[in-house]
PDB file of N, CA and C in Angstrom:
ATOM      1  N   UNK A   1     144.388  19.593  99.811  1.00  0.00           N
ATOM      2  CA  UNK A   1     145.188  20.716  99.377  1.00  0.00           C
ATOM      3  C   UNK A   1     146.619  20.278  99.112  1.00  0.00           C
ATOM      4  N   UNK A   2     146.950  19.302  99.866  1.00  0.00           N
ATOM      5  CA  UNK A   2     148.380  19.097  99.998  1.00  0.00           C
ATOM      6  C   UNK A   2     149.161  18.514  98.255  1.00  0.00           C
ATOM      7  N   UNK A   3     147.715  17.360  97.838  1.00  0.00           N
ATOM      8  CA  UNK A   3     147.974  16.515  96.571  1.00  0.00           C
ATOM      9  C   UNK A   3     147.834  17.801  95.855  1.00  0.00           C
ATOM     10  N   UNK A   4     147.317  18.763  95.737  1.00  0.00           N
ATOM     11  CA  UNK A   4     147.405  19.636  94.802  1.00  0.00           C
ATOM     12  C   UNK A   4     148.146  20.311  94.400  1.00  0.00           C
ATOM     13  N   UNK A   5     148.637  20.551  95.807  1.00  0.00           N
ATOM     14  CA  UNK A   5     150.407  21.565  95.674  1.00  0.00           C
ATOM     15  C   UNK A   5     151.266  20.154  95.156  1.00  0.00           C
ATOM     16  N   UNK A   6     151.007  19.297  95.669  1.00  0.00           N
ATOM     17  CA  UNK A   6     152.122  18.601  95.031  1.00  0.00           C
ATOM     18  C   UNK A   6     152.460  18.305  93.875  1.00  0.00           C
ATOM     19  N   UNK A   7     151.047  17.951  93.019  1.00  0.00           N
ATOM     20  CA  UNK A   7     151.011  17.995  91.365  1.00  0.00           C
ATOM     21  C   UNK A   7     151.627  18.973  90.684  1.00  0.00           C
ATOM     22  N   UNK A   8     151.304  20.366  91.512  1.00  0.00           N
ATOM     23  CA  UNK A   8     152.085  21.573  90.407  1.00  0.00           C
ATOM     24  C   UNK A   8     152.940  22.272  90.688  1.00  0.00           C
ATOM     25  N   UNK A   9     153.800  21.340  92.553  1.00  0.00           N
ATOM     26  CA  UNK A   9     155.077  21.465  91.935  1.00  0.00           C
ATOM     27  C   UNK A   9     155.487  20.266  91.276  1.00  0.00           C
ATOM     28  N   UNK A  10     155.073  19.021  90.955  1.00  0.00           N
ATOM     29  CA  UNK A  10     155.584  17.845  90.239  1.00  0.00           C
ATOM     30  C   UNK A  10     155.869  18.476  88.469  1.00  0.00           C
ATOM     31  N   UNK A  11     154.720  19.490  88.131  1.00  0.00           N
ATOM     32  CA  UNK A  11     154.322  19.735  86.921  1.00  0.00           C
ATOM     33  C   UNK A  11     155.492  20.770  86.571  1.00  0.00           C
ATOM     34  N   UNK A  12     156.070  21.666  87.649  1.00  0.00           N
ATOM     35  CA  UNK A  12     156.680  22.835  87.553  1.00  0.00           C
ATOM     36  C   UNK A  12     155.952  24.025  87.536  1.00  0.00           C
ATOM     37  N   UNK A  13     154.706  24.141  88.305  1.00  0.00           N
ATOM     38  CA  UNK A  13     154.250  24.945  87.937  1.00  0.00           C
ATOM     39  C   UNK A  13     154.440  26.182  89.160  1.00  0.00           C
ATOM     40  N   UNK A  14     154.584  25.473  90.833  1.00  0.00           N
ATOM     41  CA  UNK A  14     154.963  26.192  91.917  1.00  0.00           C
ATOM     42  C   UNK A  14     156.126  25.189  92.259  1.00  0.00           C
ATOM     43  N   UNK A  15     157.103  26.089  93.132  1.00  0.00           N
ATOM     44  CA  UNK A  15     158.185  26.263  94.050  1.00  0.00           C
ATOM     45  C   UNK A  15     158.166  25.827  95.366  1.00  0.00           C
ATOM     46  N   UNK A  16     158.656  25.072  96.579  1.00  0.00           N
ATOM     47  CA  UNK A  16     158.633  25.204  97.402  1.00  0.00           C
ATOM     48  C   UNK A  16     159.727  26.118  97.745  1.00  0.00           C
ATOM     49  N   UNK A  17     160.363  26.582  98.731  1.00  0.00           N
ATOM     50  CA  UNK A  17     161.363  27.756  99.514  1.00  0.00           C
ATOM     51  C   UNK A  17     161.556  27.941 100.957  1.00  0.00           C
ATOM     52  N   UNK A  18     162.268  27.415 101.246  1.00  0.00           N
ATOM     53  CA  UNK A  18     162.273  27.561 102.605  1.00  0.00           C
ATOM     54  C   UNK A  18     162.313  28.891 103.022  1.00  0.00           C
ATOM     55  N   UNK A  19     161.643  29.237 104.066  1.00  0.00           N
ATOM     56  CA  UNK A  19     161.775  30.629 105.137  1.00  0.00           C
ATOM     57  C   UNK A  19     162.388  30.921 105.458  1.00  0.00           C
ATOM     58  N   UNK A  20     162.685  32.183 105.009  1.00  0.00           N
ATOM     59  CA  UNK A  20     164.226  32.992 105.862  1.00  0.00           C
ATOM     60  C   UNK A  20     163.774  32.945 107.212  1.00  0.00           C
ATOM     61  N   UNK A  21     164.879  32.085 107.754  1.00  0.00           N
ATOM     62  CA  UNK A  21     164.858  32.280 109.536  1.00  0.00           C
ATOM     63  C   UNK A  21     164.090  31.771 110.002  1.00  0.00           C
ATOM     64  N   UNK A  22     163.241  30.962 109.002  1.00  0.00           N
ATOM     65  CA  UNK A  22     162.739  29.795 109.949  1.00  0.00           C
ATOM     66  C   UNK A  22     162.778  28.203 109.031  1.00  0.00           C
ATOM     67  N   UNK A  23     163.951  27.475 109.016  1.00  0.00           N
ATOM     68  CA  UNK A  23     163.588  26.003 108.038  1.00  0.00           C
ATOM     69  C   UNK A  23     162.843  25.646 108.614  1.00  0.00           C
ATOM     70  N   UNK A  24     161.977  25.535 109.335  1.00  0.00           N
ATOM     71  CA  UNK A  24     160.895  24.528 109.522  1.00  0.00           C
ATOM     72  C   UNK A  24     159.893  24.954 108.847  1.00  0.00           C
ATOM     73  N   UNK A  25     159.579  25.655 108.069  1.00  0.00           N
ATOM     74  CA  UNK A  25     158.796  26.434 107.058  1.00  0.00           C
ATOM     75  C   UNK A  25     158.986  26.588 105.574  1.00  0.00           C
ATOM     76  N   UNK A  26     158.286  26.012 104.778  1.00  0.00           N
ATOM     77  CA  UNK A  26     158.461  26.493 103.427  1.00  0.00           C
ATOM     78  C   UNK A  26     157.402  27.532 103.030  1.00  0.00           C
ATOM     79  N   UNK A  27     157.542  28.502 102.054  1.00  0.00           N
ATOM     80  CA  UNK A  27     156.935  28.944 101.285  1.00  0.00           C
ATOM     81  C   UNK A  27     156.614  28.879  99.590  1.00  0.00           C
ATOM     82  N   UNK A  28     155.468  28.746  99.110  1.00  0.00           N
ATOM     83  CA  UNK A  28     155.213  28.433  97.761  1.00  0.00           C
ATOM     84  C   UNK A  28     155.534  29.543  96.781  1.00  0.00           C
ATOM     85  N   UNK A  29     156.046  29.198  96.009  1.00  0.00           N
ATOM     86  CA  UNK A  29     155.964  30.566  94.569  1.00  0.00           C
ATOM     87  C   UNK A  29     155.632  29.864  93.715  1.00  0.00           C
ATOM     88  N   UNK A  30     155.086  30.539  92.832  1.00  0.00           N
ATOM     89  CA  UNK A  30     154.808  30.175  91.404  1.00  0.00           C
ATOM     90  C   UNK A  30     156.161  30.411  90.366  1.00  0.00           C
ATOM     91  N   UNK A  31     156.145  29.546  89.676  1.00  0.00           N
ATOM     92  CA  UNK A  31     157.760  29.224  88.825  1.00  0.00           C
ATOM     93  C   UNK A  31     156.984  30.362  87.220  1.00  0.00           C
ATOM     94  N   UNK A  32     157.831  30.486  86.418  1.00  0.00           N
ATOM     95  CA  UNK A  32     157.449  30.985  84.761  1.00  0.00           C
ATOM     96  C   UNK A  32     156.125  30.631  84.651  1.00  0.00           C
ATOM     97  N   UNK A  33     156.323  28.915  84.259  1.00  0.00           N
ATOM     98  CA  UNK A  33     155.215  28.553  84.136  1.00  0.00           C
ATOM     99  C   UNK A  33     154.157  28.319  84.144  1.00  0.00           C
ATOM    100  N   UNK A  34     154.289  28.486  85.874  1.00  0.00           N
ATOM    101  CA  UNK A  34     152.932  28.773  86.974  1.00  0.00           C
ATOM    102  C   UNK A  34     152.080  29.780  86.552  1.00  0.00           C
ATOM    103  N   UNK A  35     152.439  30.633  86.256  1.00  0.00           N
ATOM    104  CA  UNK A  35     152.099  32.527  86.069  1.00  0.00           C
ATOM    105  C   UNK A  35     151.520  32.545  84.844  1.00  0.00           C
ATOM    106  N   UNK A  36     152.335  31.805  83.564  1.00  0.00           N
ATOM    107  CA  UNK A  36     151.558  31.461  82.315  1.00  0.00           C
ATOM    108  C   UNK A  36     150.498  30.980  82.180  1.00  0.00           C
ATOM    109  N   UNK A  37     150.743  30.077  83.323  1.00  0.00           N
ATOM    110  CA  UNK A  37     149.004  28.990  83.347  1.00  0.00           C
ATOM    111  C   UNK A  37     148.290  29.596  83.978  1.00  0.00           C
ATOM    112  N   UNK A  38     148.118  30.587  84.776  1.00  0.00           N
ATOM    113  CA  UNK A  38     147.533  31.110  85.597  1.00  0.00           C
ATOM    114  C   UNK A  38     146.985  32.088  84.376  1.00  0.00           C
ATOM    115  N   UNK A  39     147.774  33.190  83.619  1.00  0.00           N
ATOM    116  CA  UNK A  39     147.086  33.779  82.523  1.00  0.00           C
ATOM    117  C   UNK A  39     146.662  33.351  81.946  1.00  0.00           C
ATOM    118  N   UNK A  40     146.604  31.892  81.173  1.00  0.00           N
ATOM    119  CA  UNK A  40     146.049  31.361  80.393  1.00  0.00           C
ATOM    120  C   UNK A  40     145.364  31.108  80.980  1.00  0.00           C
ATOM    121  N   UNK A  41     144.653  30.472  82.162  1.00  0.00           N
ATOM    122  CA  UNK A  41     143.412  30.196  82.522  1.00  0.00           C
ATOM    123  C   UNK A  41     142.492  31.882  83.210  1.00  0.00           C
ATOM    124  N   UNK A  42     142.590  32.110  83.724  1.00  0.00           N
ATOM    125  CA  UNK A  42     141.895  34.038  83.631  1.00  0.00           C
ATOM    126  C   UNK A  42     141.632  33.541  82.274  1.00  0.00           C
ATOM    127  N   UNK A  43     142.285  34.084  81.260  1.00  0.00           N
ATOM    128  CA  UNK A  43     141.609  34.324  79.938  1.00  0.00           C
ATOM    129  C   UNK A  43     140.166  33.449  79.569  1.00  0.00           C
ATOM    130  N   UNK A  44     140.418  32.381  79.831  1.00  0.00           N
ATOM    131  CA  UNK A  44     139.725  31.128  79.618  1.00  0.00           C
ATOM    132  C   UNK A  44     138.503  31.748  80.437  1.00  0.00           C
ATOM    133  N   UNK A  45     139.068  31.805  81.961  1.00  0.00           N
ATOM    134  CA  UNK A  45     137.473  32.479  82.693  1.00  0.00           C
ATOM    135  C   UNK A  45     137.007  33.488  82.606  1.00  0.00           C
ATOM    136  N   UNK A  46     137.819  34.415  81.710  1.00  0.00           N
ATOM    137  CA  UNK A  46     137.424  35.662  81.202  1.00  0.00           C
ATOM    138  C   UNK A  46     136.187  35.121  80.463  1.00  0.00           C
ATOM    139  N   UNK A  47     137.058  34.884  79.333  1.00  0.00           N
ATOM    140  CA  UNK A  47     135.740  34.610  78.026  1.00  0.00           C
ATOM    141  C   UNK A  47     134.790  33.861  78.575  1.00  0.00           C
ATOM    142  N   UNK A  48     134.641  33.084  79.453  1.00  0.00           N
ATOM    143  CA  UNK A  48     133.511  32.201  79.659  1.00  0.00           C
ATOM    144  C   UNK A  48     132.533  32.729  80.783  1.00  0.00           C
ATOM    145  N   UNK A  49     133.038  33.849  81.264  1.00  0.00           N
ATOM    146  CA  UNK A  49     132.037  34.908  81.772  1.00  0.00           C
ATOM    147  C   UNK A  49     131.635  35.687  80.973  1.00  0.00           C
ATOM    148  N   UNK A  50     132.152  36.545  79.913  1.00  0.00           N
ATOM    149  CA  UNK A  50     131.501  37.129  78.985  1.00  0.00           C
ATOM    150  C   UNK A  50     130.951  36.430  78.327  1.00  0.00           C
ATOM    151  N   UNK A  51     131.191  34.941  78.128  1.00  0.00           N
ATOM    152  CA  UNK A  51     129.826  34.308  77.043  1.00  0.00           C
ATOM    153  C   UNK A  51     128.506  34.508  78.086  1.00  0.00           C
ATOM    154  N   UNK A  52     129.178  33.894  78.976  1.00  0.00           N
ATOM    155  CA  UNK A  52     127.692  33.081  80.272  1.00  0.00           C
ATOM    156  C   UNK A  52     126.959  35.221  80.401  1.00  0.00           C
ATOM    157  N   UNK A  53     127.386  36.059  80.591  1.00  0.00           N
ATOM    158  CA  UNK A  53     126.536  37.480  80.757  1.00  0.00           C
ATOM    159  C   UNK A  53     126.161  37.797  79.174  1.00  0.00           C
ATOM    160  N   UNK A  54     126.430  37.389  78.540  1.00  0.00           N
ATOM    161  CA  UNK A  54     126.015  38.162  77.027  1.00  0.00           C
ATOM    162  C   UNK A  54     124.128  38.241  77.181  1.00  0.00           C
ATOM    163  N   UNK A  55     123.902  37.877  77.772  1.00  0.00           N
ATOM    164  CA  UNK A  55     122.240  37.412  77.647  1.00  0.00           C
ATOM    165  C   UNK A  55     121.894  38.686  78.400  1.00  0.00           C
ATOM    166  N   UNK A  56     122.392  38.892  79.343  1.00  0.00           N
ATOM    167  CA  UNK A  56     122.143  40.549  80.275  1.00  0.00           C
ATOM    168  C   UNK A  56     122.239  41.525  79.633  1.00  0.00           C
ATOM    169  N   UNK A  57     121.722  42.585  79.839  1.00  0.00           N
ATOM    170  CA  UNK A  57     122.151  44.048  79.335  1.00  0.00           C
ATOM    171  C   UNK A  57     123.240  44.577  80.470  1.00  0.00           C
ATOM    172  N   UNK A  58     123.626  45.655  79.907  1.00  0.00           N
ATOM    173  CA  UNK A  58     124.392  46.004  80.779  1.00  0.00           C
ATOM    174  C   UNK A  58     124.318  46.513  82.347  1.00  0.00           C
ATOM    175  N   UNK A  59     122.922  47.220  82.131  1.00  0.00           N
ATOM    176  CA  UNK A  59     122.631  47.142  83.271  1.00  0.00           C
ATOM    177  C   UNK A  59     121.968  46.367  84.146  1.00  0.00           C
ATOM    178  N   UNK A  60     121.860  45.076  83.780  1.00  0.00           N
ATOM    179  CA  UNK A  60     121.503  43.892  84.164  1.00  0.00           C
ATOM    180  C   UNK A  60     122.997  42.929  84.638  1.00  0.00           C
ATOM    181  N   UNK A  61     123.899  42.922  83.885  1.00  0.00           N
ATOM    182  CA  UNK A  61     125.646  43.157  84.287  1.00  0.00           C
ATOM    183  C   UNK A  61     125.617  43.180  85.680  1.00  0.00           C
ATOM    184  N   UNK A  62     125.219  44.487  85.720  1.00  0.00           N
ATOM    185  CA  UNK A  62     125.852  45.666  86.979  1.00  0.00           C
ATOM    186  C   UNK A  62     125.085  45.106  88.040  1.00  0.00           C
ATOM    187  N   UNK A  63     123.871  45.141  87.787  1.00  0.00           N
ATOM    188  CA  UNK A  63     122.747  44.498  89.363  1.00  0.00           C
ATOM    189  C   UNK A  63     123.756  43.220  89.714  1.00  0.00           C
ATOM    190  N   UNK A  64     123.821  42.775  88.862  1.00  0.00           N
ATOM    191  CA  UNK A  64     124.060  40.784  89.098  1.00  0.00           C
ATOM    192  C   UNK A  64     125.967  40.992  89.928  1.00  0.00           C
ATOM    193  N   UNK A  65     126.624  41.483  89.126  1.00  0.00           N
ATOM    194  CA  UNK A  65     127.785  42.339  89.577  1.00  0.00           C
ATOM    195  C   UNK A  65     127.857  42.949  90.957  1.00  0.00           C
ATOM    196  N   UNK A  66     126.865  43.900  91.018  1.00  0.00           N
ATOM    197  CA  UNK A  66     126.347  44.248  92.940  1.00  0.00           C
ATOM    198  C   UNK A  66     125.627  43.120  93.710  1.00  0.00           C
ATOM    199  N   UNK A  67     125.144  43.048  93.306  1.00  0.00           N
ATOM    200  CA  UNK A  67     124.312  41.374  94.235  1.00  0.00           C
ATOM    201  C   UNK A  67     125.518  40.347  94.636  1.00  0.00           C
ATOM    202  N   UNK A  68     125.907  39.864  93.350  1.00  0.00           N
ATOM    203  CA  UNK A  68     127.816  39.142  93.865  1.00  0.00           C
ATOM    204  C   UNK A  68     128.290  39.836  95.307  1.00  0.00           C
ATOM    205  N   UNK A  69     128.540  40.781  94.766  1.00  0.00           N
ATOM    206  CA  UNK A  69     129.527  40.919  95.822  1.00  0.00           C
ATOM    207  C   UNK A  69     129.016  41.445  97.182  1.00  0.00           C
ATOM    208  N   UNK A  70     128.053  41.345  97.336  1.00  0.00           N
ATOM    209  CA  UNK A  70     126.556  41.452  98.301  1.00  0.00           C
ATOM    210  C   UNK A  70     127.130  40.302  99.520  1.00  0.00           C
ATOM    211  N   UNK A  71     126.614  39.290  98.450  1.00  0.00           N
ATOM    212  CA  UNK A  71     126.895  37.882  99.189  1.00  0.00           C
ATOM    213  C   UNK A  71     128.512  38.065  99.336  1.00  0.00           C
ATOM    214  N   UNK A  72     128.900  38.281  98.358  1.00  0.00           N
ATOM    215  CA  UNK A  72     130.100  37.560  98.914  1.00  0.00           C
ATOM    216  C   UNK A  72     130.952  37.871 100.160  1.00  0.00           C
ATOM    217  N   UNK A  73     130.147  39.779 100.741  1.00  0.00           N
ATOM    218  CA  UNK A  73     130.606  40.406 101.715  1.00  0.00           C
ATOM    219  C   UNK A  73     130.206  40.141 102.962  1.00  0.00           C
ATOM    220  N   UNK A  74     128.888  39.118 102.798  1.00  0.00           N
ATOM    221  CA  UNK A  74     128.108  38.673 103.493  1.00  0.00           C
ATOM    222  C   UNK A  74     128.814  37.015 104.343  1.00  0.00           C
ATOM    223  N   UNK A  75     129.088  36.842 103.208  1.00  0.00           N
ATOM    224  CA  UNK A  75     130.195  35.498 103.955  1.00  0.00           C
ATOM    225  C   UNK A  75     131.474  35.811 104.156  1.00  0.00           C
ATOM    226  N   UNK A  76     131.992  36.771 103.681  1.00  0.00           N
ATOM    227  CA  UNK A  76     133.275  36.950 104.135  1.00  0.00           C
ATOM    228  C   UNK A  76     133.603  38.706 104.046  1.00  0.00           C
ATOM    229  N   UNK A  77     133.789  39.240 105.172  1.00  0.00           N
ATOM    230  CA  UNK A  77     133.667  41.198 105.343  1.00  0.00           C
ATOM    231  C   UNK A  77     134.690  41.343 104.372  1.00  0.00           C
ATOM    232  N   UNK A  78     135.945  40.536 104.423  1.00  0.00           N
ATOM    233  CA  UNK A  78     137.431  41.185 103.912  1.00  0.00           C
ATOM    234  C   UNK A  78     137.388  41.186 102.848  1.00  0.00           C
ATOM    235  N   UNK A  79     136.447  40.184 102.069  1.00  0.00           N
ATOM    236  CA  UNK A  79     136.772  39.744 100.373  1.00  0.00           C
ATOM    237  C   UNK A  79     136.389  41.209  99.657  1.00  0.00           C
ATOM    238  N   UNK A  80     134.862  41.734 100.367  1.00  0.00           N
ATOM    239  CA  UNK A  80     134.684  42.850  99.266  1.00  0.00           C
ATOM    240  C   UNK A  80     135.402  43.685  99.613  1.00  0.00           C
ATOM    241  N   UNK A  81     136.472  44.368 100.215  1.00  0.00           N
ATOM    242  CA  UNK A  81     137.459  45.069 100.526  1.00  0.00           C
ATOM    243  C   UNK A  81     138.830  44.921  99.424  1.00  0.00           C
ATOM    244  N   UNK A  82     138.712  43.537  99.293  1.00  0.00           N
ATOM    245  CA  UNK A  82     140.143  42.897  98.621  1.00  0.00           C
ATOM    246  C   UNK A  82     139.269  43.492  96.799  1.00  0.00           C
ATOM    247  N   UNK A  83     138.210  43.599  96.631  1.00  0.00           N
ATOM    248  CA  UNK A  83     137.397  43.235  95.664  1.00  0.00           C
ATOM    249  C   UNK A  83     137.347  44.690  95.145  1.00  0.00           C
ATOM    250  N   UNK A  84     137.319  45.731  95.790  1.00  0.00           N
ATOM    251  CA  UNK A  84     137.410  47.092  95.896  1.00  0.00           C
ATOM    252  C   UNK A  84     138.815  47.743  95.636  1.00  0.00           C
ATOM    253  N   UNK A  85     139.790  47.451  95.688  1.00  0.00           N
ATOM    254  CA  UNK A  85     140.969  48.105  95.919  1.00  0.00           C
ATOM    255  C   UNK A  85     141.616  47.600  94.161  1.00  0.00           C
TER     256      UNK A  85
END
């Protein structure tokens, strides 16, 4: 994890920041750029989920859509909560 943060802040893409009231702590932000790449990639996984479901109907979508998040509540309670809101 660590080489990773480090590449994109090397790249400019996140911030380190130290903690109010505590320097022994930094916190990460994402810079302009960060946020751009971040939309630009969504988009990217946008479309490449709507290619990869085009083969489903819609209500074939929706099952596969409920089943997801089945499991995914199944390994983790909070995610389908976060997934819901």
């Amino acid at each position: 994890m660590g080489t990773a943060v480090n590449g994109l802040v090397e790249r400019g893409m996140l911030e380190r920041r130290t903690t109010p009231g505590d320097r022994r702590t930094q916190r990460l932000h994402a810079t302009e750029a960060g946020v751009r790449l971040a939309a630009e990639a969504a988009e990217i996984v946008d479309a490449a989920h709507a290619e990869a479901l085009q083969v489903l109907t819609p209500a074939e979508q929706e099952q596969t859509h409920t089943l997801l998040l089945k499991l995914l509540a199944s390994l983790n309670p909070s995610a389908l909560e976060a997934d819901l809101s």
